[in-house]
C-alpha atoms as a PDB file:
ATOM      1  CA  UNK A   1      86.661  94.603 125.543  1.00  0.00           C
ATOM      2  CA  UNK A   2      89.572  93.723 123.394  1.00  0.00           C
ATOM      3  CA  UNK A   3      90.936  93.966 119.819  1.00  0.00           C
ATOM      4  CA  UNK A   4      89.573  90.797 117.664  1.00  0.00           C
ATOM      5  CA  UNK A   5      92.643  89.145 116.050  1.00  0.00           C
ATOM      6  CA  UNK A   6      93.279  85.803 114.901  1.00  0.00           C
ATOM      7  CA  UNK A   7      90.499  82.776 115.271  1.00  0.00           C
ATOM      8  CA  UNK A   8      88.054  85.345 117.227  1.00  0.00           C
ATOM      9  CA  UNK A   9      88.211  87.639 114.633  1.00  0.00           C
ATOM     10  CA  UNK A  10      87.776  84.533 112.000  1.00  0.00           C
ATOM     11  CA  UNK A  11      84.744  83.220 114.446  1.00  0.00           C
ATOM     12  CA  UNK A  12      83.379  87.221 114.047  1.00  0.00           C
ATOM     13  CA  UNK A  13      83.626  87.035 110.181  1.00  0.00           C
ATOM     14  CA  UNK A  14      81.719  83.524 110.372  1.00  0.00           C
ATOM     15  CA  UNK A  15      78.797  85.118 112.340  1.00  0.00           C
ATOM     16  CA  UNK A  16      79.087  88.394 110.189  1.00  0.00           C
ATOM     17  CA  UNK A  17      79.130  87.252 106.754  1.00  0.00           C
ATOM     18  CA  UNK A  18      75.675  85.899 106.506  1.00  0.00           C
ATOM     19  CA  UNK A  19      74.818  90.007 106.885  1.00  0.00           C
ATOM     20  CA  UNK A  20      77.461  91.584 105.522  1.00  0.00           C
ATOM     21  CA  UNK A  21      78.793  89.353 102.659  1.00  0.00           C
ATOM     22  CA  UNK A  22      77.985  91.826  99.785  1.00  0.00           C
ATOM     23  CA  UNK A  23      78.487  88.775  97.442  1.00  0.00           C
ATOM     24  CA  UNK A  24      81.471  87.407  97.699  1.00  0.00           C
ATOM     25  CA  UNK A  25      83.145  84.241  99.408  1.00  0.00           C
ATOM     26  CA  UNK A  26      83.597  83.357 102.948  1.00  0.00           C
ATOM     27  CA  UNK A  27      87.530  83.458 101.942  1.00  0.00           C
ATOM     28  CA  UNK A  28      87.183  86.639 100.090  1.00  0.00           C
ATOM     29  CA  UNK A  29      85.329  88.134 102.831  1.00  0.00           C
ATOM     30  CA  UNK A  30      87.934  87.337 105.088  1.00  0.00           C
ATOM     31  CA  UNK A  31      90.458  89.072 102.723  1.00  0.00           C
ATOM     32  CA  UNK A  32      88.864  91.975 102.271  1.00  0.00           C
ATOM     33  CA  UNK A  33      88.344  92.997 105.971  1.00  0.00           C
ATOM     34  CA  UNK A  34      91.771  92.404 106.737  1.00  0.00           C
ATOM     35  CA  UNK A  35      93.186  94.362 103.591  1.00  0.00           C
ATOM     36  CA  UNK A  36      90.927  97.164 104.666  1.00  0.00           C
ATOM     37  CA  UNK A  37      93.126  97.237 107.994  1.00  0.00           C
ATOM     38  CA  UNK A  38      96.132  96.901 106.120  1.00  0.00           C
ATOM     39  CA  UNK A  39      95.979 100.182 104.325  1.00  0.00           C
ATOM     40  CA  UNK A  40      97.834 103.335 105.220  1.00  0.00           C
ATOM     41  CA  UNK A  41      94.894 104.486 106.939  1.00  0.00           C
ATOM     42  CA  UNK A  42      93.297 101.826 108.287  1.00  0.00           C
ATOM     43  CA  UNK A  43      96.330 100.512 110.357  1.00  0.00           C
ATOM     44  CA  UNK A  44      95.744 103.839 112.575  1.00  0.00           C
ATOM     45  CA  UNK A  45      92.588 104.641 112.516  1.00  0.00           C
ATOM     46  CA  UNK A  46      90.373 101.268 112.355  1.00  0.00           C
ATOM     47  CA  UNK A  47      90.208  98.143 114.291  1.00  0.00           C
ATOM     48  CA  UNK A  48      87.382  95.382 115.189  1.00  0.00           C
ATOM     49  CA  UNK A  49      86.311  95.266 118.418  1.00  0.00           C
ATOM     50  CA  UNK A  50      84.942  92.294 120.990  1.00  0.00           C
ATOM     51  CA  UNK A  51      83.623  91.486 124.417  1.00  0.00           C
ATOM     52  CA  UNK A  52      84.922  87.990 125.381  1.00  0.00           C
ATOM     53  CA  UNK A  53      83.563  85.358 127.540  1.00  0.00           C
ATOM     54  CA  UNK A  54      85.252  82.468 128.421  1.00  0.00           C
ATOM     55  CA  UNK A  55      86.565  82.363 124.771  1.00  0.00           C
ATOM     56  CA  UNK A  56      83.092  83.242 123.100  1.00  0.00           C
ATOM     57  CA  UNK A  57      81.951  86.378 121.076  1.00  0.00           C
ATOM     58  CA  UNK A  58      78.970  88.129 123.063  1.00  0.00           C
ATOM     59  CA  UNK A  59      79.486  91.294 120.875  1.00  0.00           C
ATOM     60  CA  UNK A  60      81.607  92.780 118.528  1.00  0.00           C
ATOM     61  CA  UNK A  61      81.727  95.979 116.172  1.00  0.00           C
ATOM     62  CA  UNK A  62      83.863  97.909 114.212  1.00  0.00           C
ATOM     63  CA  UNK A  63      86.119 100.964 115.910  1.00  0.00           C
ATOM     64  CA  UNK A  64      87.086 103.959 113.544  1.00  0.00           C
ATOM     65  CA  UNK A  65      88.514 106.934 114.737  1.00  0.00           C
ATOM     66  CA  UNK A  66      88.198 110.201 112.488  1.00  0.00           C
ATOM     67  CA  UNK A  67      87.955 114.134 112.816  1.00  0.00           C
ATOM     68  CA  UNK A  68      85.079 116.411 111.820  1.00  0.00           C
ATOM     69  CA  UNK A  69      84.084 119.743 111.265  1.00  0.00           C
ATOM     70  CA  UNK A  70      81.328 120.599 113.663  1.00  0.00           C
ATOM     71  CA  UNK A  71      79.976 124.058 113.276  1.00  0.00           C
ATOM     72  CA  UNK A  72      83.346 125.142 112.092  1.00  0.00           C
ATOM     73  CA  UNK A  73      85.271 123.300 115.504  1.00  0.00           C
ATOM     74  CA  UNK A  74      87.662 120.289 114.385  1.00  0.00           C
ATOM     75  CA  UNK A  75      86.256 117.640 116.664  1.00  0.00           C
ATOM     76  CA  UNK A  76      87.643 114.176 117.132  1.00  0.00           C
ATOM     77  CA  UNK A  77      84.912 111.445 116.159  1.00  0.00           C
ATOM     78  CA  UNK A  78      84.715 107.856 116.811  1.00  0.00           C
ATOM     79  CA  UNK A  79      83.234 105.603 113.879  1.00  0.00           C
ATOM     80  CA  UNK A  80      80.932 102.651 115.391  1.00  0.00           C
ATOM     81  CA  UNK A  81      80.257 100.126 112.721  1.00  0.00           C
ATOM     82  CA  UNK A  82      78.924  96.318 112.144  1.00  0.00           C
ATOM     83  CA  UNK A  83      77.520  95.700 115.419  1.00  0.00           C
ATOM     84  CA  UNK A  84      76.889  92.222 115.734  1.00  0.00           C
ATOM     85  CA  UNK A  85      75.625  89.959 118.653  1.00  0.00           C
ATOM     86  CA  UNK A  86      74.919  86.137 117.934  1.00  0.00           C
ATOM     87  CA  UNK A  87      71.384  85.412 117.324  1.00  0.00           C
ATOM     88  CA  UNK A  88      71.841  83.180 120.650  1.00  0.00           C
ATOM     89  CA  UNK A  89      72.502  85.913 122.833  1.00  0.00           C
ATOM     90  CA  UNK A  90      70.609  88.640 121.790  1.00  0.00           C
ATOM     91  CA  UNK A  91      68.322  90.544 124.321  1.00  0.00           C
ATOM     92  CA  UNK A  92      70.850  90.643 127.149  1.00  0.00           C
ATOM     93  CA  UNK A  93      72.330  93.907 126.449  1.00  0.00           C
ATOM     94  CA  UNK A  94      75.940  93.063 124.803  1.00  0.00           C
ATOM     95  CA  UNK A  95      75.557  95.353 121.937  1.00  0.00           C
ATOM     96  CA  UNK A  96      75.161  97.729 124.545  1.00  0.00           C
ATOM     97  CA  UNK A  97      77.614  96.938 126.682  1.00  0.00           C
ATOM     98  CA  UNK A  98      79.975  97.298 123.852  1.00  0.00           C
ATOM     99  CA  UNK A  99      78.893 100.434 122.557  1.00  0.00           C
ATOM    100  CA  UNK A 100      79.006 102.153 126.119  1.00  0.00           C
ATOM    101  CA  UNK A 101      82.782 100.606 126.714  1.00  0.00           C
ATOM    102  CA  UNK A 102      83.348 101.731 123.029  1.00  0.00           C
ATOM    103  CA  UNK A 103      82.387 105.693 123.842  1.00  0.00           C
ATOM    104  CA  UNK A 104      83.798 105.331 127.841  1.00  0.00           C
ATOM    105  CA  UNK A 105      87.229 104.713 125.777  1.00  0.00           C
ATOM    106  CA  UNK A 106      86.900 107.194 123.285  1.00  0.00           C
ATOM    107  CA  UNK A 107      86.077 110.030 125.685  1.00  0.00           C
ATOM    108  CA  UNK A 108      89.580 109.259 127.708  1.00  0.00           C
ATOM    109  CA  UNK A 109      91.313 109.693 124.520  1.00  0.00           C
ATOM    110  CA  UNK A 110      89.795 112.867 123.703  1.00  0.00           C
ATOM    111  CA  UNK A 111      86.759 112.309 121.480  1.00  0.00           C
ATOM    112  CA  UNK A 112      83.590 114.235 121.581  1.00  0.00           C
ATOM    113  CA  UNK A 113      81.262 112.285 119.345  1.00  0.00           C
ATOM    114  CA  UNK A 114      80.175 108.841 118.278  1.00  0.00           C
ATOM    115  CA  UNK A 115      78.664 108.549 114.808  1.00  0.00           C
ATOM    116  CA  UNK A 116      77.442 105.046 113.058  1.00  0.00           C
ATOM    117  CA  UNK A 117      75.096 104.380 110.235  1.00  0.00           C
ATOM    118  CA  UNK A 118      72.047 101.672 111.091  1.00  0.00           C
ATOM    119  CA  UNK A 119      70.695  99.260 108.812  1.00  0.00           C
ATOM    120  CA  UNK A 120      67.465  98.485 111.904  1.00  0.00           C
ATOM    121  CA  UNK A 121      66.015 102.421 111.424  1.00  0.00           C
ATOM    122  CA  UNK A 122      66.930 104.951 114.170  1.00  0.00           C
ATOM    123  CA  UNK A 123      64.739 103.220 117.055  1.00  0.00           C
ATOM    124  CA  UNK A 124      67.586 101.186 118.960  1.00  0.00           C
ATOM    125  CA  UNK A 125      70.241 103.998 118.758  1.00  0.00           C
ATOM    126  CA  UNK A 126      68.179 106.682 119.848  1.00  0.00           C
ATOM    127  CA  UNK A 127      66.437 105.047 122.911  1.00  0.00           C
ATOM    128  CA  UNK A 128      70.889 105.118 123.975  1.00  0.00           C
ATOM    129  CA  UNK A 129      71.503 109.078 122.938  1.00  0.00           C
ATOM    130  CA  UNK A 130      71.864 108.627 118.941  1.00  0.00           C
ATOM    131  CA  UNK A 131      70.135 111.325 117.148  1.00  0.00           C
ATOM    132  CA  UNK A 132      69.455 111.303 113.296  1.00  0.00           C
ATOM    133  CA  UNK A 133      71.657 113.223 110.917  1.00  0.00           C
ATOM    134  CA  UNK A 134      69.693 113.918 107.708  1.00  0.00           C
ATOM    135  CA  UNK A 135      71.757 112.751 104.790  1.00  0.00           C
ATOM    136  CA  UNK A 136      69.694 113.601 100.983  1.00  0.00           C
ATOM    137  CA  UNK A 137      70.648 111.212  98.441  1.00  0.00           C
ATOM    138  CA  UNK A 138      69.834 112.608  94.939  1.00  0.00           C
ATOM    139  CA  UNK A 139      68.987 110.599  91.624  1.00  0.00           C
ATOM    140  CA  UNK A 140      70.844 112.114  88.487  1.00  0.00           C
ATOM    141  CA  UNK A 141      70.788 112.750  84.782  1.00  0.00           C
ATOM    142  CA  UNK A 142      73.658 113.855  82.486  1.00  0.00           C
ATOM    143  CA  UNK A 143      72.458 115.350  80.175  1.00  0.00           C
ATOM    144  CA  UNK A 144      73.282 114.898  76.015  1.00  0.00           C
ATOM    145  CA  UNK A 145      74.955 117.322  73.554  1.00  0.00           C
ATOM    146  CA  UNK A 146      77.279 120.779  74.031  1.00  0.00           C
ATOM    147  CA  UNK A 147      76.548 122.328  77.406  1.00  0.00           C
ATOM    148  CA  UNK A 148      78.682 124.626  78.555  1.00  0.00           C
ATOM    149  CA  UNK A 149      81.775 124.239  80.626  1.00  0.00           C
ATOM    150  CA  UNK A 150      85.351 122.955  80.800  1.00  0.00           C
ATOM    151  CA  UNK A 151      85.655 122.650  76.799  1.00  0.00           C
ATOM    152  CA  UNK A 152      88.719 120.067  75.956  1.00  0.00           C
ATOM    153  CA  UNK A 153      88.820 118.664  79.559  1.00  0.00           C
ATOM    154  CA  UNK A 154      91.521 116.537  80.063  1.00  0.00           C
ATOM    155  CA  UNK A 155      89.960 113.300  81.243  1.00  0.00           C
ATOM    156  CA  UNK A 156      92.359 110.286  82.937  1.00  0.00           C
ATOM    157  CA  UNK A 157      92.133 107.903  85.390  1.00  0.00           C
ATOM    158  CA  UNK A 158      93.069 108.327  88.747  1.00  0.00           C
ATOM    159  CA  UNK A 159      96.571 107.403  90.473  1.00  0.00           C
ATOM    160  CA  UNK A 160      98.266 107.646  94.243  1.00  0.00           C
ATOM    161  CA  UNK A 161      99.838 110.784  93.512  1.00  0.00           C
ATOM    162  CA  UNK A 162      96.214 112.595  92.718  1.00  0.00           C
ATOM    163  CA  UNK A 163      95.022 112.126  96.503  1.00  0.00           C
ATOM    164  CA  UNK A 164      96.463 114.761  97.887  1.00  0.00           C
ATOM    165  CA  UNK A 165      94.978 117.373  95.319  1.00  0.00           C
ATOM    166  CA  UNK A 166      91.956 115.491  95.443  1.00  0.00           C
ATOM    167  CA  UNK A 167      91.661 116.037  99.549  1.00  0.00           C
ATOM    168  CA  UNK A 168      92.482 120.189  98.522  1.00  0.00           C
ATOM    169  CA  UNK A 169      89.353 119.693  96.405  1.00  0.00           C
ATOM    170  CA  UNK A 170      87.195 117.909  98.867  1.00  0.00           C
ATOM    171  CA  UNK A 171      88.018 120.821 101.714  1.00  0.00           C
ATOM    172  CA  UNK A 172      85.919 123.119  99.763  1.00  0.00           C
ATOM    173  CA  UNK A 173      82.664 121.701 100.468  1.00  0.00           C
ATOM    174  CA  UNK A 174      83.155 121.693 104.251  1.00  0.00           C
ATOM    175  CA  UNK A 175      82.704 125.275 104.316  1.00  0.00           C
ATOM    176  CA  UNK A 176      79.637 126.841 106.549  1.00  0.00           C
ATOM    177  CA  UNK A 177      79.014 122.902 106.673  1.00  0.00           C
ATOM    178  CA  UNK A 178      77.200 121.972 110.434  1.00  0.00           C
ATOM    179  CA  UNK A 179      78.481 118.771 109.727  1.00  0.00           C
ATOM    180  CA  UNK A 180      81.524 117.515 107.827  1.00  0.00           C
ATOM    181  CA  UNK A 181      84.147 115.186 108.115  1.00  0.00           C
ATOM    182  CA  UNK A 182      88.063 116.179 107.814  1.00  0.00           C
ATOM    183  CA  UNK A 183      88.922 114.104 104.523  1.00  0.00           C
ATOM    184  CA  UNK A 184      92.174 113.663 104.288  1.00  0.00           C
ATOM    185  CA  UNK A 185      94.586 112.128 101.243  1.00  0.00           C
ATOM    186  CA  UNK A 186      94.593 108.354 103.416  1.00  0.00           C
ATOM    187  CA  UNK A 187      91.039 108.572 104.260  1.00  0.00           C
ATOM    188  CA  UNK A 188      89.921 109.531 100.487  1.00  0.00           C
ATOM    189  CA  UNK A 189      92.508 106.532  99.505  1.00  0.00           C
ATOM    190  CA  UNK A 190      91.316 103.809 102.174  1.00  0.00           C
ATOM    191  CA  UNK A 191      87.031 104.496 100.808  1.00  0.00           C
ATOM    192  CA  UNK A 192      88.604 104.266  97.040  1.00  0.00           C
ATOM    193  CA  UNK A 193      91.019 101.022  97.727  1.00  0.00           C
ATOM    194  CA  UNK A 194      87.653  99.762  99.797  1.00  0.00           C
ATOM    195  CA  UNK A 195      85.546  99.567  96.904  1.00  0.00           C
ATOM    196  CA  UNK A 196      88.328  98.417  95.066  1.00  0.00           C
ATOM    197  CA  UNK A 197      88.933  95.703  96.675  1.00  0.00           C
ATOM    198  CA  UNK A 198      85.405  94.619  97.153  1.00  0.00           C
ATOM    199  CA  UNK A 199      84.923  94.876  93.246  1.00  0.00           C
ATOM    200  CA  UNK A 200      88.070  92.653  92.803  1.00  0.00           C
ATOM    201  CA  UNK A 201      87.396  89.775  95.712  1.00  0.00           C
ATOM    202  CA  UNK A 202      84.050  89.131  94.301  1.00  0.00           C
ATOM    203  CA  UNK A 203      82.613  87.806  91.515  1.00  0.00           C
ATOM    204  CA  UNK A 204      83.764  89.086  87.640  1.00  0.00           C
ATOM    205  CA  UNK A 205      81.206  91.569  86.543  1.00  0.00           C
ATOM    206  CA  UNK A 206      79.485  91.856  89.463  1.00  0.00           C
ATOM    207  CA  UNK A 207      80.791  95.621  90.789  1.00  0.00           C
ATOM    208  CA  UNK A 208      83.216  97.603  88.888  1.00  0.00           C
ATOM    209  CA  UNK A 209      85.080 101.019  90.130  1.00  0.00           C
ATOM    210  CA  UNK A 210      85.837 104.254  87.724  1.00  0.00           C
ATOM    211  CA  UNK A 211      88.256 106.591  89.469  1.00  0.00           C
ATOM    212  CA  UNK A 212      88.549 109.692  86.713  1.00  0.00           C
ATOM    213  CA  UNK A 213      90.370 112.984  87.278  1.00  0.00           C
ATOM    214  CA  UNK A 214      90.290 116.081  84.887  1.00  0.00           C
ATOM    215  CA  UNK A 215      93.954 117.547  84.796  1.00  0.00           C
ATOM    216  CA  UNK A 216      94.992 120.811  84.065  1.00  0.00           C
ATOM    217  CA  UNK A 217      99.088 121.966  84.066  1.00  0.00           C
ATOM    218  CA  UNK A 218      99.627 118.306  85.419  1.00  0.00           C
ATOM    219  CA  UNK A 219      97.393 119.035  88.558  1.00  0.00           C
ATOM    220  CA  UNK A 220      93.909 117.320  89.032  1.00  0.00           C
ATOM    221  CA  UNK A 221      91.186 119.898  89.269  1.00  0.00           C
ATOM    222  CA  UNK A 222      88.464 117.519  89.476  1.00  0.00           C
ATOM    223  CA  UNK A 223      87.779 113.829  90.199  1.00  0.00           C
ATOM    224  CA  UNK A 224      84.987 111.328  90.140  1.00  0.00           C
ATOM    225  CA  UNK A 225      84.367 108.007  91.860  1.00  0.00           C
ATOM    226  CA  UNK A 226      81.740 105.320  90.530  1.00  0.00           C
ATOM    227  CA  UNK A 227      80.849 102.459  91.556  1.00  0.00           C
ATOM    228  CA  UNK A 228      78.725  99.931  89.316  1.00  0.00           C
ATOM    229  CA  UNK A 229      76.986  96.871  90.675  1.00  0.00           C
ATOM    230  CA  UNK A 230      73.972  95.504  92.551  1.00  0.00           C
ATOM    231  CA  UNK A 231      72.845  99.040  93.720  1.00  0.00           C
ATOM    232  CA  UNK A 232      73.092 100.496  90.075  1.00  0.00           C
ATOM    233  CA  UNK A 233      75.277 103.314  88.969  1.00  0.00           C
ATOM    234  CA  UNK A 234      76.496 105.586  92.065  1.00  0.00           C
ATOM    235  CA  UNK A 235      78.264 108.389  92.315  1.00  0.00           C
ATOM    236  CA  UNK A 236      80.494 107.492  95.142  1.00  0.00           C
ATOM    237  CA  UNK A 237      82.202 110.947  95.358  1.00  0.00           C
ATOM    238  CA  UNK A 238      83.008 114.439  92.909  1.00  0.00           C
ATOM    239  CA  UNK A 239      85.040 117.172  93.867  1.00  0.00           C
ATOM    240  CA  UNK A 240      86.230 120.359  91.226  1.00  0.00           C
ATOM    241  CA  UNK A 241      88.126 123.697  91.438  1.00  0.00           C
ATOM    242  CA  UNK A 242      85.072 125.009  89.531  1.00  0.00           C
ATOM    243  CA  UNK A 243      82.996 125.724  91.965  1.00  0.00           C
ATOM    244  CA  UNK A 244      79.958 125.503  89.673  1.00  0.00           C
ATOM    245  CA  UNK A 245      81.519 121.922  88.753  1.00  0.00           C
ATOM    246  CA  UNK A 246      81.755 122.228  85.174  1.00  0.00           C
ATOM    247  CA  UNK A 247      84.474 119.580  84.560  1.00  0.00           C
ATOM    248  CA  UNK A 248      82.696 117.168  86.755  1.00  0.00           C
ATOM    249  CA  UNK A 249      79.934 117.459  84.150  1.00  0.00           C
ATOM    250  CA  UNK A 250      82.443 117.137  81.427  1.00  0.00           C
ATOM    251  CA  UNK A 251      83.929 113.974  83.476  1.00  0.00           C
ATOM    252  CA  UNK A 252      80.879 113.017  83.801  1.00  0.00           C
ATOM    253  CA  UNK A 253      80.141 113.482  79.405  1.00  0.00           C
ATOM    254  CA  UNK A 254      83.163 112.200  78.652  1.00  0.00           C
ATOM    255  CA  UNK A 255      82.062 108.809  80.512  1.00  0.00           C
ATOM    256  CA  UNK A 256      78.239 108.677  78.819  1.00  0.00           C
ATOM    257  CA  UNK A 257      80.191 109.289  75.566  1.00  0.00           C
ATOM    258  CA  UNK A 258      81.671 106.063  76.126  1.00  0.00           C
ATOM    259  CA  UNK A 259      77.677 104.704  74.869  1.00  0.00           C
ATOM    260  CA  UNK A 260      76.904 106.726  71.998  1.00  0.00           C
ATOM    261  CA  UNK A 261      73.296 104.877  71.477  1.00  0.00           C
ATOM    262  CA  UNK A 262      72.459 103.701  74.614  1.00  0.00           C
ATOM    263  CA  UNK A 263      69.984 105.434  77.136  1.00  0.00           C
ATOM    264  CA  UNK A 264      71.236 108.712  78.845  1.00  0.00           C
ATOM    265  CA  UNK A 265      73.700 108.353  81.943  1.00  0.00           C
ATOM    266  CA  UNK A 266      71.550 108.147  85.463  1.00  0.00           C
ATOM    267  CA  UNK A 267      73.138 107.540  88.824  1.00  0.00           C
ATOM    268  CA  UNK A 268      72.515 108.404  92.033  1.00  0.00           C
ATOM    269  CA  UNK A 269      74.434 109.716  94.904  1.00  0.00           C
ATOM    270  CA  UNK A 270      75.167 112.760  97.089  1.00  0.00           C
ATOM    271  CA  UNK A 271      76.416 116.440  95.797  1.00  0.00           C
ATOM    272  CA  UNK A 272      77.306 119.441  98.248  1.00  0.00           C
ATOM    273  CA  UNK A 273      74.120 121.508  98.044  1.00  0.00           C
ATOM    274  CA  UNK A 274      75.727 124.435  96.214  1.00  0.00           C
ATOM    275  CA  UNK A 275      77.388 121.826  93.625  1.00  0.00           C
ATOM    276  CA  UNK A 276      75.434 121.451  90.733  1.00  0.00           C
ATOM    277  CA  UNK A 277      77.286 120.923  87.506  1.00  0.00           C
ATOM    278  CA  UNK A 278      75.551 122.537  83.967  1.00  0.00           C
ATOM    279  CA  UNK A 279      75.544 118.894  82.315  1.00  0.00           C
ATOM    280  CA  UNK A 280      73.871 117.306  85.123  1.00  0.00           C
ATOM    281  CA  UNK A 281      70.373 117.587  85.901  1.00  0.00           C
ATOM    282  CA  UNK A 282      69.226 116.494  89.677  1.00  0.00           C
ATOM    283  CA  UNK A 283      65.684 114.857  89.228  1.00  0.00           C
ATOM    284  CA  UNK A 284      64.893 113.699  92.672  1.00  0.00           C
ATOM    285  CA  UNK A 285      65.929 113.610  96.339  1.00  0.00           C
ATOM    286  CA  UNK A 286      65.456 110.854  99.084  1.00  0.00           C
ATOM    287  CA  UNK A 287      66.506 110.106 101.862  1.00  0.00           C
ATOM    288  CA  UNK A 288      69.878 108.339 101.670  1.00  0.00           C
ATOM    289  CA  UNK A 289      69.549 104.801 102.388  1.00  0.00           C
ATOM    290  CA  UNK A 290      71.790 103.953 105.573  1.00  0.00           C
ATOM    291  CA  UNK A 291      70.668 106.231 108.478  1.00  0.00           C
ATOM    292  CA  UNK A 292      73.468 108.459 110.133  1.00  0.00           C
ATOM    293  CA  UNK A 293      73.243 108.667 113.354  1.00  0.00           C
ATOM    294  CA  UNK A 294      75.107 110.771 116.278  1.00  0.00           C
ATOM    295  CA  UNK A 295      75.776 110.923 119.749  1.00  0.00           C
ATOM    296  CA  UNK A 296      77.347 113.698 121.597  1.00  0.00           C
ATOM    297  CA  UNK A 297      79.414 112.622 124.875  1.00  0.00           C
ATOM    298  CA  UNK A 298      78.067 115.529 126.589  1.00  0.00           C
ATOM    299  CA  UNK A 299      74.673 118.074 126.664  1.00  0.00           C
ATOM    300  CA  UNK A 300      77.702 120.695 125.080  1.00  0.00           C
ATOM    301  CA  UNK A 301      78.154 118.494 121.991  1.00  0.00           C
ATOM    302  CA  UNK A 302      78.050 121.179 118.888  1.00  0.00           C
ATOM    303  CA  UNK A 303      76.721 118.197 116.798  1.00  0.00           C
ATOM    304  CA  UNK A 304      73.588 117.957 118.952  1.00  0.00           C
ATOM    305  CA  UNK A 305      72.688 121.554 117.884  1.00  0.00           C
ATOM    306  CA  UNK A 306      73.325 121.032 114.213  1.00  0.00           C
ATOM    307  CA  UNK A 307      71.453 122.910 111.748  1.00  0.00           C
ATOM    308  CA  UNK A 308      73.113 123.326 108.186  1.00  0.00           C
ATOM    309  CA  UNK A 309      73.896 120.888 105.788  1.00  0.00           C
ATOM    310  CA  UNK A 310      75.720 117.912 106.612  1.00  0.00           C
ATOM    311  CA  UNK A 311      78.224 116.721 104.316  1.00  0.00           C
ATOM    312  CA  UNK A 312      79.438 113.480 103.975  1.00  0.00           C
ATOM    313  CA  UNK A 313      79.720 111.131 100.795  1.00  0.00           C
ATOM    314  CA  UNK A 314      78.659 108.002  99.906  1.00  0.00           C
ATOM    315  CA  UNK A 315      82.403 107.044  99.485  1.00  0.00           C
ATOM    316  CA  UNK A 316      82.952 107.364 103.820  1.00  0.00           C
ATOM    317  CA  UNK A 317      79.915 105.275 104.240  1.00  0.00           C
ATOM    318  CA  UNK A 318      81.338 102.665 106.923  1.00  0.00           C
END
């Protein structure tokens, strides 16, 4: 197994972007991987991954390498993501060669988990040890008129320096959590600059990104992330001081505002199950599209005797 650089990660993204293209050009693609491992925190935490035979792909996959909060334990956590054999050589185990070199590795450098999301249902993954996380995904209303809250909310858009308060924020909902990632300033950063990216590599119009904090004495006290494009209007991540997350609703006002006459504001996305903002009104749940998935490297494994509510936005989707 080695780390894909150069013309065998280019041959990768050829055999990848059929899949994974999300709209954009074969250069663009190209760009935007690379950028993503350019960023403060992808340059130490993510890195694409290949088993190489006499100079040809047989497998290759994405390697992240994150913490989590496992039944209140910090555990480390390695990321598995884009798995992808050539059609050609399909049914002779690669994917599953990599995947058990991938975990051998991560054990010797002290991980206890493997997590991944799969686009092919939960069958494959669990037959090798995966088991399914449950992950809601909620559709959502905000609602019209004076409801109450954070009157005269300071609404702006979001900048470098907010990431840090915004990470103080996003610690809150990790409490009594069986499942939640440690998000930190680089990692919040590296899932906004993502989407970024993406929205700016691809076509114009196509996807566009709102990053909006509320402020209060120059500190942000709440944030929102939205994404708009092919999947609609969703909320990619929310976060408050509030803990009923009253100036998320008035973020969230303050945005709808923006078109007076039009239909009310509906998006989906996921909120921490205690989170549920006065202007908002939650009108469905469903399971969330991608299917997280979990191995423990051992029977111990905390994360194999989860039972709580697992937390993770759609913002650290990998």
């Amino acid at each position: 197994m080695i780390t894909a650089t150069g013309p065998i990660l280019e041959r990768i993204l050829d055999g990848t972007y059929p899949i994974w293209n999300e709209g954009i050009s074969r250069q663009a693609y190209s760009r935007w991987n690379q950028a993503q491992m350019a960023t403060a925190w992808g340059r130490d935490h993510l890195r694409r991954v290949a088993i190489v035979e006499d100079d040809r792909v047989l497998s290759s996959a994405k390697d992240y390498r994150f913490q989590a909060h496992v039944n209140g334990r910090l555990v480390s956590v390695l990321g598995i993501g884009a798995v992808f054999t050539p059609p050609e050589l399909r049914g002779r185990g690669h994917a599953r060669t990599l995947i058990d070199r991938l975990i051998a590795q991560a054990r010797d450098e002290g991980c206890e988990l493997a997590l991944l999301f799969s686009e092919i249902g939960p069958t494959y993954y669990e037959a090798i040890g995966f088991r399914v996380l449950p992950r809601p995904s909620f559709e959502i209303e905000v609602l019209p008129g004076r409801r109450a809250g954070a009157p005269a909310t300071l609404v702006r858009s979001g900048e470098a320096a907010d990431f840090e308060q915004i990470a103080e924020l996003a610690a809150r909902y990790r409490e009594g959590a069986a499942f939640a990632l440690d998000r930190t300033a680089d990692l919040i950063a590296f899932g906004v600059t993502r989407r970024r990216l993406l929205a700016g590599l691809g076509p114009a119009g196509l996807r566009d990104v709102e990053f909006f904090v509320a402020e209060e004495g120059n500190r942000a006290v709440a944030y929102v992330v939205l994404t708009r494009g092919p999947s609609g209007l969703v909320l990619e991540d929310c976060g408050d001081r509030d803990p009923a997350g009253a100036r998320i609703g008035a973020v969230l006002q303050v945005l709808a505002a923006r078109q007076p006459a039009g239909p009310r504001m509906r998006l989906r996305g996921w909120l921490p199950r205690a989170l549920r903002p006065p202007q908002i009104r939650v009108s469905q749940e469903t399971p969330a599209g991608d299917i997280m998935m979990v191995r423990g490297f051992d029977e111990a494994s905390p994360a194999l005797h989860a039972i709580g509510e697992i937390v993770y936005c759609n913002l650290d989707v990998f």
